[in-house]
PDB file of N, CA and C in Angstrom:
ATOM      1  N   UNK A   1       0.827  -1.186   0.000  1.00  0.00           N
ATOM      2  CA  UNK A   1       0.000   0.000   0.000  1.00  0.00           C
ATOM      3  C   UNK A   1       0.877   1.259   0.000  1.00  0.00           C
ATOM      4  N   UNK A   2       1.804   0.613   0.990  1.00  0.00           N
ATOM      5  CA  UNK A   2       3.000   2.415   0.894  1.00  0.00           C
ATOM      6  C   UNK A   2       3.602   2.546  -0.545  1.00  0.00           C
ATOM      7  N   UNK A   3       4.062   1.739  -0.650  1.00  0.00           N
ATOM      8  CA  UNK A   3       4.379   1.520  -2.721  1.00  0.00           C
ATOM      9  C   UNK A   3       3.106   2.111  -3.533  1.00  0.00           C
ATOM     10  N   UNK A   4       2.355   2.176  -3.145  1.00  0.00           N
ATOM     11  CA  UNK A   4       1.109   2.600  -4.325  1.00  0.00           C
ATOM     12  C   UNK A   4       0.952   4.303  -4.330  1.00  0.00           C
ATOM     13  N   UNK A   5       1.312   4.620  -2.962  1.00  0.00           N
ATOM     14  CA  UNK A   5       0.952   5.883  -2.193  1.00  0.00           C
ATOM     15  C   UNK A   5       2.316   6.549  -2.751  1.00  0.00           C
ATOM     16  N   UNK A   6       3.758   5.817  -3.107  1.00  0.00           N
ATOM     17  CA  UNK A   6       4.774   6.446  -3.164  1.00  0.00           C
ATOM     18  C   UNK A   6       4.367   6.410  -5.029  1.00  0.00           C
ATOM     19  N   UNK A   7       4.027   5.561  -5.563  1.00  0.00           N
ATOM     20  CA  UNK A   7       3.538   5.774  -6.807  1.00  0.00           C
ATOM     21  C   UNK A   7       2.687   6.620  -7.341  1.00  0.00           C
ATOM     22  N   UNK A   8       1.966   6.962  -6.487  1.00  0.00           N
ATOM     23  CA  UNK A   8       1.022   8.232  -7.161  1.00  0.00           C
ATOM     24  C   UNK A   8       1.686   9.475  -6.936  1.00  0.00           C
ATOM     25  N   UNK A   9       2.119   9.610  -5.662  1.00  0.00           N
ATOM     26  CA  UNK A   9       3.062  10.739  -5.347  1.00  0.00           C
ATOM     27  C   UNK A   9       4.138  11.253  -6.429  1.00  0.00           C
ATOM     28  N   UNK A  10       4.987  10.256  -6.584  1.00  0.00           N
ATOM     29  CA  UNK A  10       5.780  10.309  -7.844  1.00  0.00           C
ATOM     30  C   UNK A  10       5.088  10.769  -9.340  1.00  0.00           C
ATOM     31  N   UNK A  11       3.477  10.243  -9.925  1.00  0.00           N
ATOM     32  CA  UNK A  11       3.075  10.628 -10.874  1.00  0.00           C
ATOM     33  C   UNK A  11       2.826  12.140 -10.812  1.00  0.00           C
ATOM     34  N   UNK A  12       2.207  12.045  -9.827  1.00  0.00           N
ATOM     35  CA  UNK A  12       1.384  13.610  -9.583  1.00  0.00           C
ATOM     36  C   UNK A  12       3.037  14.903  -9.596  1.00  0.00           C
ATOM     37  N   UNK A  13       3.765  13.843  -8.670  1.00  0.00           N
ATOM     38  CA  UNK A  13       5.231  14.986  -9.140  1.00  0.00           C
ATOM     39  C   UNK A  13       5.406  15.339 -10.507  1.00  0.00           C
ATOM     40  N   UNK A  14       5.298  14.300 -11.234  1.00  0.00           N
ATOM     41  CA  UNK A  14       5.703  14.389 -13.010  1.00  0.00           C
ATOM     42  C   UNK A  14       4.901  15.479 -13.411  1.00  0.00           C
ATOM     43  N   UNK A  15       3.782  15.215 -13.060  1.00  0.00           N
ATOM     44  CA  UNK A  15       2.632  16.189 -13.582  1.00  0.00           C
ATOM     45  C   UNK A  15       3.159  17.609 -13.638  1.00  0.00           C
ATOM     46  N   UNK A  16       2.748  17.576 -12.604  1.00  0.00           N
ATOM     47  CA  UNK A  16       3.176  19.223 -11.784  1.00  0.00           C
ATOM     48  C   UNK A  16       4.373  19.993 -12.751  1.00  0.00           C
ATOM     49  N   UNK A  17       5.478  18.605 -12.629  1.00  0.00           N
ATOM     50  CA  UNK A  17       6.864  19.528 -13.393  1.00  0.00           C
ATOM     51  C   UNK A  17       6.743  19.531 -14.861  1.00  0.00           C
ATOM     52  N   UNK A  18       5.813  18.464 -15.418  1.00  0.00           N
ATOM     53  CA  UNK A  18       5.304  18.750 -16.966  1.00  0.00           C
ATOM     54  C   UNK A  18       4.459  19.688 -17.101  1.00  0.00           C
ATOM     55  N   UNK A  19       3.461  20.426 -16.063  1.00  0.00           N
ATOM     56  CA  UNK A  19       3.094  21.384 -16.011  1.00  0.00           C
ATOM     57  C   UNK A  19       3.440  22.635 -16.286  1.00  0.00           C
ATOM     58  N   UNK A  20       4.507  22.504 -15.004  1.00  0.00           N
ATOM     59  CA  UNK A  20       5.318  24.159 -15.014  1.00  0.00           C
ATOM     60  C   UNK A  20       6.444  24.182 -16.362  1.00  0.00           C
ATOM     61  N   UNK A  21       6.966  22.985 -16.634  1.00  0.00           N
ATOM     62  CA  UNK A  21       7.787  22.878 -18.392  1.00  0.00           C
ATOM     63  C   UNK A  21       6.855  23.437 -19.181  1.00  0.00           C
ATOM     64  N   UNK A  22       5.867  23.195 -19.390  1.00  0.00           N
ATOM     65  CA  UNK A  22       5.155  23.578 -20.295  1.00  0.00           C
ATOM     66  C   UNK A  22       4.887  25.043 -19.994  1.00  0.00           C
ATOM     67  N   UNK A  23       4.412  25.739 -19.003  1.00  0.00           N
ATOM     68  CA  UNK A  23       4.208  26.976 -18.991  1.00  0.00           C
ATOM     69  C   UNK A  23       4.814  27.727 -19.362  1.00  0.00           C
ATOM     70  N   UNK A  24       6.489  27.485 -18.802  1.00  0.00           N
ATOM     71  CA  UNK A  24       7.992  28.169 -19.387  1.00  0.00           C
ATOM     72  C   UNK A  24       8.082  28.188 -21.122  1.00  0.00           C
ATOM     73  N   UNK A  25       7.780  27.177 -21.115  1.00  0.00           N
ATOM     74  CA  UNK A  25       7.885  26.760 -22.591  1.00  0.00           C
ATOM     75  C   UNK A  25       7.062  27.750 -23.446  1.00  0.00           C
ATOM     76  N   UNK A  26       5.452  27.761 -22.827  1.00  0.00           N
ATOM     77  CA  UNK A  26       4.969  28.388 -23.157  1.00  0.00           C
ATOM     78  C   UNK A  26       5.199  30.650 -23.123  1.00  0.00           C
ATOM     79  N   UNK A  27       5.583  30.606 -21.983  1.00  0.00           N
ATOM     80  CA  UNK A  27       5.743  31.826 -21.772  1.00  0.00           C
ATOM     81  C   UNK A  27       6.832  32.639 -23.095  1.00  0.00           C
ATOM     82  N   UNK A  28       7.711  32.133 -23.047  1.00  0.00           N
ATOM     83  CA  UNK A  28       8.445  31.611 -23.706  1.00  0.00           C
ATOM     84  C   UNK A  28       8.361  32.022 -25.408  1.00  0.00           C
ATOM     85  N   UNK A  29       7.510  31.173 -25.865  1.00  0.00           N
ATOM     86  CA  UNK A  29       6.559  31.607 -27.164  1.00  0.00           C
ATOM     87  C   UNK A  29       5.907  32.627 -27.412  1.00  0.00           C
ATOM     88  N   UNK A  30       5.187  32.808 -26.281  1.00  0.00           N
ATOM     89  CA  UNK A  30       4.318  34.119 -26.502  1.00  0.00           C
ATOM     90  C   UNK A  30       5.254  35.591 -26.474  1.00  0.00           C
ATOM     91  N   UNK A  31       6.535  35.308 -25.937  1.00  0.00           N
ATOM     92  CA  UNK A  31       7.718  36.367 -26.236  1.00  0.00           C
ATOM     93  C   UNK A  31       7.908  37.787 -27.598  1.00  0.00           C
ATOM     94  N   UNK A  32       7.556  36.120 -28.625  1.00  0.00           N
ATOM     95  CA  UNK A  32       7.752  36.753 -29.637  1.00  0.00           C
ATOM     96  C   UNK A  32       6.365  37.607 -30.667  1.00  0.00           C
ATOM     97  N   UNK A  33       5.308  37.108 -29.788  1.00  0.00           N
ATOM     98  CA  UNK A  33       3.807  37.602 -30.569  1.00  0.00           C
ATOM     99  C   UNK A  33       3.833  38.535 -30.165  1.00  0.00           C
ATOM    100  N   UNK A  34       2.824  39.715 -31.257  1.00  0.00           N
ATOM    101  CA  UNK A  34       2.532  41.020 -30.774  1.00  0.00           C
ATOM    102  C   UNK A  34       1.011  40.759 -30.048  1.00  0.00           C
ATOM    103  N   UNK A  35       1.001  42.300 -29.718  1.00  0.00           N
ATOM    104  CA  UNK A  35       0.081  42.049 -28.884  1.00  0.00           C
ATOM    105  C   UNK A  35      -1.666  42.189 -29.758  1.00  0.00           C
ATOM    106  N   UNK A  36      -1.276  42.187 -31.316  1.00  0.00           N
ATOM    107  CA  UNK A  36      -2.861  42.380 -31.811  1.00  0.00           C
ATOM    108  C   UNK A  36      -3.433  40.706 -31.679  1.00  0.00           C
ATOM    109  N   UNK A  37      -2.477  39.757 -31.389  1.00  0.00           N
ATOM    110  CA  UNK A  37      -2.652  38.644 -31.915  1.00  0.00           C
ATOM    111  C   UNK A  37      -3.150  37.610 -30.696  1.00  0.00           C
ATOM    112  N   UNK A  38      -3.223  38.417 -29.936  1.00  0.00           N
ATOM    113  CA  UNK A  38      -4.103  37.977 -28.723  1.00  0.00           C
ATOM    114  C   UNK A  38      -5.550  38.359 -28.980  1.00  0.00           C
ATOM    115  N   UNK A  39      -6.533  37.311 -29.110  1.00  0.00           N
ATOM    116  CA  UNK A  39      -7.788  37.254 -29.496  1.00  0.00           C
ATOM    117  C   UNK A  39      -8.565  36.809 -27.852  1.00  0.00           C
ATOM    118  N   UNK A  40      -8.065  36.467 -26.775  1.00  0.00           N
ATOM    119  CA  UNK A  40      -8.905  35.848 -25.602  1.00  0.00           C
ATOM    120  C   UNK A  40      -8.757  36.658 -24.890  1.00  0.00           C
ATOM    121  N   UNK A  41      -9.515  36.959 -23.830  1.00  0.00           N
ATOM    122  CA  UNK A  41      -9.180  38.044 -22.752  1.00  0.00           C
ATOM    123  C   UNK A  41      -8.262  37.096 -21.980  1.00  0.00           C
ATOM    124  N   UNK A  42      -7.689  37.483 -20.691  1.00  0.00           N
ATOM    125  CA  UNK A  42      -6.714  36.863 -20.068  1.00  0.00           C
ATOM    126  C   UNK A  42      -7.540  36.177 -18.759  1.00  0.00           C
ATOM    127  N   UNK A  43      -8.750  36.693 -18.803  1.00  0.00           N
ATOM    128  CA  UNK A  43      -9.543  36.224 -17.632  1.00  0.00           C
ATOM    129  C   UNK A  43      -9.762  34.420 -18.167  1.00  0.00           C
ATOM    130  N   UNK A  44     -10.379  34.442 -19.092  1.00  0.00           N
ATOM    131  CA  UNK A  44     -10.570  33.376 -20.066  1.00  0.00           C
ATOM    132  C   UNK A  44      -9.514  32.368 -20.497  1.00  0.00           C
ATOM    133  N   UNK A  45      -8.193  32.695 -20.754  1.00  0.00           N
ATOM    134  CA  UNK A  45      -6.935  32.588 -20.975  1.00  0.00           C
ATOM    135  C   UNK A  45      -7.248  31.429 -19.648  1.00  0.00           C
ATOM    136  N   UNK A  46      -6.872  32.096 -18.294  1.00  0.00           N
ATOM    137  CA  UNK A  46      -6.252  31.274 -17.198  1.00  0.00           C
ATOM    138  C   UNK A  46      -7.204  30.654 -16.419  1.00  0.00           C
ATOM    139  N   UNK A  47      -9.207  31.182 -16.864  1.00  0.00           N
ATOM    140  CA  UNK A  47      -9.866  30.279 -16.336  1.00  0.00           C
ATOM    141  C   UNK A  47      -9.822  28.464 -17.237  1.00  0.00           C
ATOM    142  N   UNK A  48      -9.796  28.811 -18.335  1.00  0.00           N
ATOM    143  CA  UNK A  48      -9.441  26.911 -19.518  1.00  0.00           C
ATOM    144  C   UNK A  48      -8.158  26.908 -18.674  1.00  0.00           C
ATOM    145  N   UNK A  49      -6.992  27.422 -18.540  1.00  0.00           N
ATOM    146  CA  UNK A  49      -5.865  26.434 -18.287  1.00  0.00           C
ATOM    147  C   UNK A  49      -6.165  25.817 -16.819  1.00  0.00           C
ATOM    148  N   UNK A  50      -6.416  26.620 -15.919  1.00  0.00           N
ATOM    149  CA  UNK A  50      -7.084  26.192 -14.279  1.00  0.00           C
ATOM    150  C   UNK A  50      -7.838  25.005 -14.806  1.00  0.00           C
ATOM    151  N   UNK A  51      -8.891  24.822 -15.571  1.00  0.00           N
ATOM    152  CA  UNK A  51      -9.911  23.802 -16.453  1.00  0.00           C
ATOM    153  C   UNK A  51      -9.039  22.836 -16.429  1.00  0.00           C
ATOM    154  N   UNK A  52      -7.899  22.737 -17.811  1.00  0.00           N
ATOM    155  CA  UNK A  52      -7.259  21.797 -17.974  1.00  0.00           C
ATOM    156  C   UNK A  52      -6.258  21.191 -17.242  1.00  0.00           C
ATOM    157  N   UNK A  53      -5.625  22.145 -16.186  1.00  0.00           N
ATOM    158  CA  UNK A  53      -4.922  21.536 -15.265  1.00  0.00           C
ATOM    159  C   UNK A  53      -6.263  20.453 -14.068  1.00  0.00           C
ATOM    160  N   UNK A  54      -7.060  20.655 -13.737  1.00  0.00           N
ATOM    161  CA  UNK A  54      -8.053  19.949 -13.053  1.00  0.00           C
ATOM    162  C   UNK A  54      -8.289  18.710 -14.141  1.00  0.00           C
ATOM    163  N   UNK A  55      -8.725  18.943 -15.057  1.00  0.00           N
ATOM    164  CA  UNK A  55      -8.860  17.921 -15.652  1.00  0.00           C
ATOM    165  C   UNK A  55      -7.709  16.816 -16.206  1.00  0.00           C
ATOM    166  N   UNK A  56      -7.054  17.707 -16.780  1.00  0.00           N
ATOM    167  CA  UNK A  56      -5.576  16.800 -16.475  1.00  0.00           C
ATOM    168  C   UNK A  56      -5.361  15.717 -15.424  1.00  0.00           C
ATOM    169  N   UNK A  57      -5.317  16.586 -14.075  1.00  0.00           N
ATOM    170  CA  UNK A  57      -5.074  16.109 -12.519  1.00  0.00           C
ATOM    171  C   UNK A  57      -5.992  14.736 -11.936  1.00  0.00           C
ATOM    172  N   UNK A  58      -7.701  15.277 -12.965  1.00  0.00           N
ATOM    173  CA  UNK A  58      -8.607  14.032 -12.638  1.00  0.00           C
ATOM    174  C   UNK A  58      -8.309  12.817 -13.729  1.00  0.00           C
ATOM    175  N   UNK A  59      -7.831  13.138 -14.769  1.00  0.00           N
ATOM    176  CA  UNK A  59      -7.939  11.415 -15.530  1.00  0.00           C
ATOM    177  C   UNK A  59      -7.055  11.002 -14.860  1.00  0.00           C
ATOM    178  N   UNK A  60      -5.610  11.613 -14.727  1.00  0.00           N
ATOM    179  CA  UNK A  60      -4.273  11.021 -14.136  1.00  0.00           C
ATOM    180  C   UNK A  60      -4.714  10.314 -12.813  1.00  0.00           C
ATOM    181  N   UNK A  61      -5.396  10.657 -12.018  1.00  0.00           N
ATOM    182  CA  UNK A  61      -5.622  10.001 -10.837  1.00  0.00           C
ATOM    183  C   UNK A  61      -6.662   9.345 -11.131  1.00  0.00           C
ATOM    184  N   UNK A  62      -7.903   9.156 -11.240  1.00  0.00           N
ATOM    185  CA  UNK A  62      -9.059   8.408 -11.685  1.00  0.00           C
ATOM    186  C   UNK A  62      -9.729   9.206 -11.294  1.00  0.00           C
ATOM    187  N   UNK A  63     -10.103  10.004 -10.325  1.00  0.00           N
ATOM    188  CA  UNK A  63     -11.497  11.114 -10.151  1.00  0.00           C
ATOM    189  C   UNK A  63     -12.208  11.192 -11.414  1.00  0.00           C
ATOM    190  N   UNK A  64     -11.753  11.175 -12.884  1.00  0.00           N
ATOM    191  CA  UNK A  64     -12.561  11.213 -13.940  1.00  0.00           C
ATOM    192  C   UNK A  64     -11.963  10.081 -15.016  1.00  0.00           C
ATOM    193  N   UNK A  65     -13.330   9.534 -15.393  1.00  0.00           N
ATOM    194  CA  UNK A  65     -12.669   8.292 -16.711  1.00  0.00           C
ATOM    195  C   UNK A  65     -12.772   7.049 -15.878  1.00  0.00           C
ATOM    196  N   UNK A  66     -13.294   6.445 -14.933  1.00  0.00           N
ATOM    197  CA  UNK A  66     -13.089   5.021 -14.457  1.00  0.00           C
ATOM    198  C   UNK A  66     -12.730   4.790 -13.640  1.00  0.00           C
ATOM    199  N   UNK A  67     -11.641   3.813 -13.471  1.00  0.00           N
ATOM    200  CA  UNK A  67     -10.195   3.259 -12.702  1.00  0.00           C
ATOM    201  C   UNK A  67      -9.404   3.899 -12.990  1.00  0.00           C
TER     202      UNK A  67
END
């Protein structure tokens, strides 16, 4: 059981740091866009990513999708 508990711990770590990679990554990109080329407000912007990080967080663990 402690093996299972140290296994999810470990996934949910991955997550997190594929998370924040990606943000950098992302930040990153948006460096080089001007600013007409932003079409979303920013409210909108970080309420979907909050979205997709939850949802992300639930298939990875099972809260959503099954087992």
């Amino acid at each position: 059981m402690f093996r299972l508990i140290l296994l999810i711990l470990f996934v949910a770590a991955m997550l997190v740091a594929g998370v924040v990679v990606l943000s950098v990554v992302a930040s990153f990109a948006l460096l080089g866009r001007s600013k007409s080329e932003e079409d979303m407000p920013k409210t909108f912007q970080r309420v979907a990513y909050v979205a997709l990080v939850i949802l992300l967080f639930g298939l990875s663990i099972g809260w959503l999708g099954g087992l």
